[in-house]
C-alpha atoms as a PDB file:
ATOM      1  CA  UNK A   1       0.000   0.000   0.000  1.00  0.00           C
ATOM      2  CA  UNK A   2       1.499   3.161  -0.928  1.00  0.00           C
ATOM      3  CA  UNK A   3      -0.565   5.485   2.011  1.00  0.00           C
ATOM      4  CA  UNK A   4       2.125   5.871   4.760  1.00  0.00           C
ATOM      5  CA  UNK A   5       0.862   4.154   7.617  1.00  0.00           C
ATOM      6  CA  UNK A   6       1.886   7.044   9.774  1.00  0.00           C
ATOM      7  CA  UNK A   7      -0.861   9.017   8.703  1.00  0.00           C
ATOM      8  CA  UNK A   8      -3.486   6.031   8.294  1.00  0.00           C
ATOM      9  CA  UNK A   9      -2.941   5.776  12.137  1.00  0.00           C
ATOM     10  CA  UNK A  10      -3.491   9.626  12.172  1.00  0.00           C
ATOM     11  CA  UNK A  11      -6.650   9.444  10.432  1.00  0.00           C
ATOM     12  CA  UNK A  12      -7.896   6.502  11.522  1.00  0.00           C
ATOM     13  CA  UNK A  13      -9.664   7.376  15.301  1.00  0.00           C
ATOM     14  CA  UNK A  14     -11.135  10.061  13.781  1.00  0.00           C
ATOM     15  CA  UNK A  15     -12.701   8.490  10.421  1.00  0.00           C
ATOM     16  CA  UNK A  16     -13.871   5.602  12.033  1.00  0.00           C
ATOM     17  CA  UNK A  17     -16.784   6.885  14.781  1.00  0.00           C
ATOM     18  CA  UNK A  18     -18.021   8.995  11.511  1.00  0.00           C
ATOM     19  CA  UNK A  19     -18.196   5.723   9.041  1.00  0.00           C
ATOM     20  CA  UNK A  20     -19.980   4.502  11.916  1.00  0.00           C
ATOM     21  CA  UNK A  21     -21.873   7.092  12.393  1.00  0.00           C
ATOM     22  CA  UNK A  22     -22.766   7.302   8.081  1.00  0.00           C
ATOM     23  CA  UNK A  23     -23.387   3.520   8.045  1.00  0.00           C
ATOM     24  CA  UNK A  24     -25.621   3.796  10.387  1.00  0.00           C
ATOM     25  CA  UNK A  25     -28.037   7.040   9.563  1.00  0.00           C
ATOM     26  CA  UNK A  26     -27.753   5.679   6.483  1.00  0.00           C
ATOM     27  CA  UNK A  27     -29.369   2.303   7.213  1.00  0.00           C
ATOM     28  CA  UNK A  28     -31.768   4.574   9.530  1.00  0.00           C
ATOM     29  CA  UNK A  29     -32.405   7.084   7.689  1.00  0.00           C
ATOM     30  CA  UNK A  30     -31.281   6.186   3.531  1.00  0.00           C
ATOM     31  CA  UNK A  31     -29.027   9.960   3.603  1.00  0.00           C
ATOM     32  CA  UNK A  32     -26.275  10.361   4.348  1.00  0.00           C
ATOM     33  CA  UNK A  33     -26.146  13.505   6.849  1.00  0.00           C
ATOM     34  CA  UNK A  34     -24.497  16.654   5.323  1.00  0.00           C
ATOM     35  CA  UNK A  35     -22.618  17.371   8.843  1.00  0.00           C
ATOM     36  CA  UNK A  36     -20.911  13.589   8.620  1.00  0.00           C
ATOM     37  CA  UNK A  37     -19.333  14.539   5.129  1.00  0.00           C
ATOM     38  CA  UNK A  38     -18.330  17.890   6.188  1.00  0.00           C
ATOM     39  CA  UNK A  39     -16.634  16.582   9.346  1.00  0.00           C
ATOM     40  CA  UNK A  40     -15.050  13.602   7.328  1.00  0.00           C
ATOM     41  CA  UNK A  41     -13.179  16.785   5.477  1.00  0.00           C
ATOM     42  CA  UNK A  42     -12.827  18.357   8.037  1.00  0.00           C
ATOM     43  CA  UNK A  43     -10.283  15.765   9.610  1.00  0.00           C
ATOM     44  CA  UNK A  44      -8.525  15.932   6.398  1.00  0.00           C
ATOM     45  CA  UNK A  45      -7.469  19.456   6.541  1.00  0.00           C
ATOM     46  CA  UNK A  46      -7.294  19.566  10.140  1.00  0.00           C
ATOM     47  CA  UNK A  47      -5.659  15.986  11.283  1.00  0.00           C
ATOM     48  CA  UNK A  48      -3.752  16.172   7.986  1.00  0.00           C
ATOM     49  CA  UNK A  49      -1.382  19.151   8.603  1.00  0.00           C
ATOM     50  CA  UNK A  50       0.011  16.808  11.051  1.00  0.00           C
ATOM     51  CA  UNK A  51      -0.266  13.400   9.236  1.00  0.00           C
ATOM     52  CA  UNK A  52       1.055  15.132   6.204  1.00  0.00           C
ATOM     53  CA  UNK A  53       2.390  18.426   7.037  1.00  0.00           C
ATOM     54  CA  UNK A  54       2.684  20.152   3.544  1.00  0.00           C
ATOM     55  CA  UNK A  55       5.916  22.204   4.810  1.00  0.00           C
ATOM     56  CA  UNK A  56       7.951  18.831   5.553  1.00  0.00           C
ATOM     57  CA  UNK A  57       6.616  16.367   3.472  1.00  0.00           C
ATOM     58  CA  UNK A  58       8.683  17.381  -0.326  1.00  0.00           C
ATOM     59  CA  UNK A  59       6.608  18.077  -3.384  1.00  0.00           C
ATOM     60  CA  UNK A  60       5.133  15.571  -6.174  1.00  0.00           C
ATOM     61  CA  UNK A  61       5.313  16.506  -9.638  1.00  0.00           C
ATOM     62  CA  UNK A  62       2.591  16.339 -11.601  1.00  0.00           C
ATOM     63  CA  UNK A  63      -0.127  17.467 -14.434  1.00  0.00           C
ATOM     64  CA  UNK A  64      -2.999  19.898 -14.009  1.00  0.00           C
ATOM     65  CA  UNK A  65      -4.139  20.317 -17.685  1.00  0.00           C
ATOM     66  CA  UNK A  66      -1.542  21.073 -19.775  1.00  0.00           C
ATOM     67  CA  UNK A  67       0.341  22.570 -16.790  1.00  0.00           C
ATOM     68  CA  UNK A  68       2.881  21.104 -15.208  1.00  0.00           C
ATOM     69  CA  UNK A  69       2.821  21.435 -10.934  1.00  0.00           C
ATOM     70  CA  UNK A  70       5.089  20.439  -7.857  1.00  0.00           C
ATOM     71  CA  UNK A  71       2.572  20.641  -5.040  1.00  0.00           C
ATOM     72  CA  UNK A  72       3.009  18.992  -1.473  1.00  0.00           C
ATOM     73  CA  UNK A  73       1.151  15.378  -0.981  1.00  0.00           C
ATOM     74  CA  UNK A  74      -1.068  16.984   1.445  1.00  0.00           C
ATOM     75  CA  UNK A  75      -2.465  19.885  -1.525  1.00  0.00           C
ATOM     76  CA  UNK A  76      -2.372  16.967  -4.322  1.00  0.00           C
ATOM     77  CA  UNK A  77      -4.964  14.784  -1.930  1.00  0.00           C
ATOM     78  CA  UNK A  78      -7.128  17.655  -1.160  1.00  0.00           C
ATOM     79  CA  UNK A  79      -7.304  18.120  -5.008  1.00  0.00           C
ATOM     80  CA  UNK A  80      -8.874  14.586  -4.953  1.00  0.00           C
ATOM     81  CA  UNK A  81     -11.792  16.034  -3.478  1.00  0.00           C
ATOM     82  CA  UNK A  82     -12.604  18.460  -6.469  1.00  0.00           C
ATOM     83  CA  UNK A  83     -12.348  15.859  -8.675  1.00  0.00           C
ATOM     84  CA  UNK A  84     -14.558  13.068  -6.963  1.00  0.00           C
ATOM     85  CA  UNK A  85     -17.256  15.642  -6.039  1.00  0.00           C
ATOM     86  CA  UNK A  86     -17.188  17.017  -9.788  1.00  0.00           C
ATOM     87  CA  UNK A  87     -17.622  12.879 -10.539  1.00  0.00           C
ATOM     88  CA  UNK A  88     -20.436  12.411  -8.361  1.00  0.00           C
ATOM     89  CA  UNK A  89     -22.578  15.192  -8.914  1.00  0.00           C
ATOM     90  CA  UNK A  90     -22.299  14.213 -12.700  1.00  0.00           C
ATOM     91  CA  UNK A  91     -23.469  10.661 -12.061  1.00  0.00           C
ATOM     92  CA  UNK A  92     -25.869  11.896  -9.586  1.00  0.00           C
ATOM     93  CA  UNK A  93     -27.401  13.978 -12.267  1.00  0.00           C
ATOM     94  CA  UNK A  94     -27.542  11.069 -14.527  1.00  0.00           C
ATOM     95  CA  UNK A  95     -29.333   9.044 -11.456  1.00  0.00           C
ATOM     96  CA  UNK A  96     -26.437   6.367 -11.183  1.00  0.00           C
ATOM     97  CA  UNK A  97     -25.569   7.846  -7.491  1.00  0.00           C
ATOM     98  CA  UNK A  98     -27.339   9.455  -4.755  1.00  0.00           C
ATOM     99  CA  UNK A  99     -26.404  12.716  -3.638  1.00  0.00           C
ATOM    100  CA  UNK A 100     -25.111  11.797  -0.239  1.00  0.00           C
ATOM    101  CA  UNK A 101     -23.254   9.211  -1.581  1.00  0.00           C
ATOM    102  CA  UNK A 102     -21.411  11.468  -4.139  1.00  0.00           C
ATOM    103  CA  UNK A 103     -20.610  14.065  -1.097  1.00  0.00           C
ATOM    104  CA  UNK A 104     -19.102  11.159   1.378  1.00  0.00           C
ATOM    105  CA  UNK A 105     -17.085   9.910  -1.844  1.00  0.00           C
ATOM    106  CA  UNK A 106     -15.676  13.464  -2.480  1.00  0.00           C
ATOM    107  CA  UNK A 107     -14.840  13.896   1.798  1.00  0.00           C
ATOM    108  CA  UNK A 108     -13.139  10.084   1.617  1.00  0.00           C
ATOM    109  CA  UNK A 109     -11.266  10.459  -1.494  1.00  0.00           C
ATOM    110  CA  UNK A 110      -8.483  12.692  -0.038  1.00  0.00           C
ATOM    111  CA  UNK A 111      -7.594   9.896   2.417  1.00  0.00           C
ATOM    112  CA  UNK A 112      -7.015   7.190  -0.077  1.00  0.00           C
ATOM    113  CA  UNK A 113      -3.786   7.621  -2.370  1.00  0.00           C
ATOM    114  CA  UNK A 114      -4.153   7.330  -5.882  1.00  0.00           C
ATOM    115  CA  UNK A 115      -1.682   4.838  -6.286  1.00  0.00           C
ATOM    116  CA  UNK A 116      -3.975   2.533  -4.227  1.00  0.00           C
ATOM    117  CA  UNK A 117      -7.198   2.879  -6.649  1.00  0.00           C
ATOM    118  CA  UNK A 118      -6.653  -1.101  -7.477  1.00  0.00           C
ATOM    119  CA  UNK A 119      -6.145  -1.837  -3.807  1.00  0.00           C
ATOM    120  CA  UNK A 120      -9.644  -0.260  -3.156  1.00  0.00           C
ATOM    121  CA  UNK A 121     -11.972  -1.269  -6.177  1.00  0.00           C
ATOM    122  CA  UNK A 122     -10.833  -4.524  -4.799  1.00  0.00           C
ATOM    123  CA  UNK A 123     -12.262  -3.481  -0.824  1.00  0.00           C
ATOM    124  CA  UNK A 124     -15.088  -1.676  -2.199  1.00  0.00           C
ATOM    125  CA  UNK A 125     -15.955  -4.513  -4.045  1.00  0.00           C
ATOM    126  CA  UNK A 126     -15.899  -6.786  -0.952  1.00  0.00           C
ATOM    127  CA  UNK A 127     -17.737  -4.199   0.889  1.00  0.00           C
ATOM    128  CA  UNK A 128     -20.321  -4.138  -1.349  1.00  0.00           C
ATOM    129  CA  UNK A 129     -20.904  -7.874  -1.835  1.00  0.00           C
ATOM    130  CA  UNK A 130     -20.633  -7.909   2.278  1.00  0.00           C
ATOM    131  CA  UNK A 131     -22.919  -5.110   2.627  1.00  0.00           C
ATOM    132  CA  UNK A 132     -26.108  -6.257   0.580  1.00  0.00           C
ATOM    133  CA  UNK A 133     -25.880  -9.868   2.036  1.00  0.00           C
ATOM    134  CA  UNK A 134     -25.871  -8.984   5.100  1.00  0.00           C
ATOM    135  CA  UNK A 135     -28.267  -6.117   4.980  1.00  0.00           C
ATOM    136  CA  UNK A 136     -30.822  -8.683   3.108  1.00  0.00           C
ATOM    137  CA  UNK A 137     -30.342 -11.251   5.375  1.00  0.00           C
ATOM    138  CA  UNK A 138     -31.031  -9.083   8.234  1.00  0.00           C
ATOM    139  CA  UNK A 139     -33.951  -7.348   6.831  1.00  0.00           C
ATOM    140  CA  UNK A 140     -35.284 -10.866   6.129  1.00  0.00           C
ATOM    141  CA  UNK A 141     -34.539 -12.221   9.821  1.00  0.00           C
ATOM    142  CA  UNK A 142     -35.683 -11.751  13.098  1.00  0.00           C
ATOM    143  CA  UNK A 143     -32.627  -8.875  13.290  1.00  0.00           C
ATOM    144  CA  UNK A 144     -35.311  -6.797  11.851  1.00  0.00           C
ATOM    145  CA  UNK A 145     -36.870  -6.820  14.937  1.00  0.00           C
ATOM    146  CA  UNK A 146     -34.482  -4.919  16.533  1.00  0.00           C
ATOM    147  CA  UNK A 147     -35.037  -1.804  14.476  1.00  0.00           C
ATOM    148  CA  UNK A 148     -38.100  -2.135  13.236  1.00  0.00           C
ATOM    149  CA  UNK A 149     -38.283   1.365  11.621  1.00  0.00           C
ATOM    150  CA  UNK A 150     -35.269   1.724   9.949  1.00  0.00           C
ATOM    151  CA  UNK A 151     -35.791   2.920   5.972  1.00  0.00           C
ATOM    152  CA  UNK A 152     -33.414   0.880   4.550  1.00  0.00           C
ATOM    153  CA  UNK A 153     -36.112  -1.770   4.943  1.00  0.00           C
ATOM    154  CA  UNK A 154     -38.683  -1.027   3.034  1.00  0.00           C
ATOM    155  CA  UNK A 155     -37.343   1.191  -0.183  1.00  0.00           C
ATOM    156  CA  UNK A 156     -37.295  -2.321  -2.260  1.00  0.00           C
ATOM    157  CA  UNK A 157     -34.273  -2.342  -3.973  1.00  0.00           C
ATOM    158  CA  UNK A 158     -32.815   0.331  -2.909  1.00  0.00           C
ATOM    159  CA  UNK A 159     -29.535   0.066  -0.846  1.00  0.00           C
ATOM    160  CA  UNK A 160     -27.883   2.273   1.600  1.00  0.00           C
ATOM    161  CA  UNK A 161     -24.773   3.029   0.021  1.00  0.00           C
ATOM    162  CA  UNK A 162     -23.067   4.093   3.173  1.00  0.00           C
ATOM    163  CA  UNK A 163     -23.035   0.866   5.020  1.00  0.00           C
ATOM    164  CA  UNK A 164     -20.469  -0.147   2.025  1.00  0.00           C
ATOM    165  CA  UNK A 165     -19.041   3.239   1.400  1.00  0.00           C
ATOM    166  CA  UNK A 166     -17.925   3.625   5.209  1.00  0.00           C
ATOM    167  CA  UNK A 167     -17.056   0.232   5.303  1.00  0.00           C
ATOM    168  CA  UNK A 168     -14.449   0.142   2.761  1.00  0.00           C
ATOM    169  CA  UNK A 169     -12.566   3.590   4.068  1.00  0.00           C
ATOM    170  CA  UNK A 170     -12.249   2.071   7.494  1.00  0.00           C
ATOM    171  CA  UNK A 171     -11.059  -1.425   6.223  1.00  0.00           C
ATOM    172  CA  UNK A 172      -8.520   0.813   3.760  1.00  0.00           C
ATOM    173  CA  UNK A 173      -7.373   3.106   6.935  1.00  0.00           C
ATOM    174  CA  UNK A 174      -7.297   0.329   8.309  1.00  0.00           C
ATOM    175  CA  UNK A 175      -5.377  -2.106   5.998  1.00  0.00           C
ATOM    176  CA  UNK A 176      -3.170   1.455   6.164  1.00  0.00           C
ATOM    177  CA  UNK A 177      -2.067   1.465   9.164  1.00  0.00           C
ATOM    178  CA  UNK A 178      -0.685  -2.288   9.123  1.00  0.00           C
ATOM    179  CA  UNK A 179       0.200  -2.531   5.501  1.00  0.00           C
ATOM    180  CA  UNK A 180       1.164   0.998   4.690  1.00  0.00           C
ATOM    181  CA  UNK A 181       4.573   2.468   3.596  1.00  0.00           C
END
């Protein structure tokens, strides 16, 4: 894994209670609460001027357009989240992606490094597949009992998103903090 595992370990107390926290209201609630995906940024910039402190860490080389740029890691994965969020909101336009889903993808992109896409099409995938058997077996089980209510339920074959979303950035942090450089 190419994410130092220095700054997995940084990020990792701090992401996790809030991919709890979008799991669950997800599940709940099928959104994905504005004030989770602005916190989940929020540790970036905040958590990552000391995980990645952009006056220590060297500059990266690389393209912006036809323009050539040596930023710091910590600018190039806040750049992530223009890009993601520009993403989303196109394929939530085209009704692939639901809005809340497309605003915790652009908060969670800056923590994953780009040289790890492959790494994490391979957890997302697993988080998916983990995420809609187990949500359909519980809401098809006496686990339903437990939260009767919830609107993840009942919406047919619709799926909350978050449960795999928030799943697969805490099993990358993580995999991160073990497995990282």
């Amino acid at each position: 894994m190419n994410i130092p595992a220095d700054a997995a370990a940084w990020f990792l107390p701090f992401v996790l209670p809030i991919c709890f926290y979008v799991a669950f209201t997800d599940m709940r609630e099928m959104r994905i609460k504005n004030h989770a995906v602005m916190t989940l940024a929020l540790v970036f910039v905040v958590v990552g001027l000391i995980a990645l402190p952009p006056w220590s860490t060297g500059t990266i080389s690389g393209n912006l357009g036809p323009f050539a740029v040596a930023l710091p890691i910590y600018v190039w994965q806040l750049l992530h989240i223009v890009i993601v969020l520009i993403v989303g909101i196109v394929l939530n336009a085209a009704g692939t992606m639901g809005a809340g889903d497309a605003k915790f993808l652009a908060a969670a992109s800056p923590f994953v490094w780009f040289a790890d896409l492959m790494l994490l099409a391979a957890i997302l995938t697993a988080s998916i597949l983990g995420a809609v058997a187990t949500h359909r077996l519980a809401k098809h089980s006496r686990l339903r009992t437990i939260a009767p209510h919830w609107e993840s339920w009942d919406r047919g074959k619709q799926f909350p998103m978050g449960l795999a979303l928030a799943g697969a950035l805490a099993m990358y942090l993580i995999l991160g903090t073990v497995l990282g450089s």
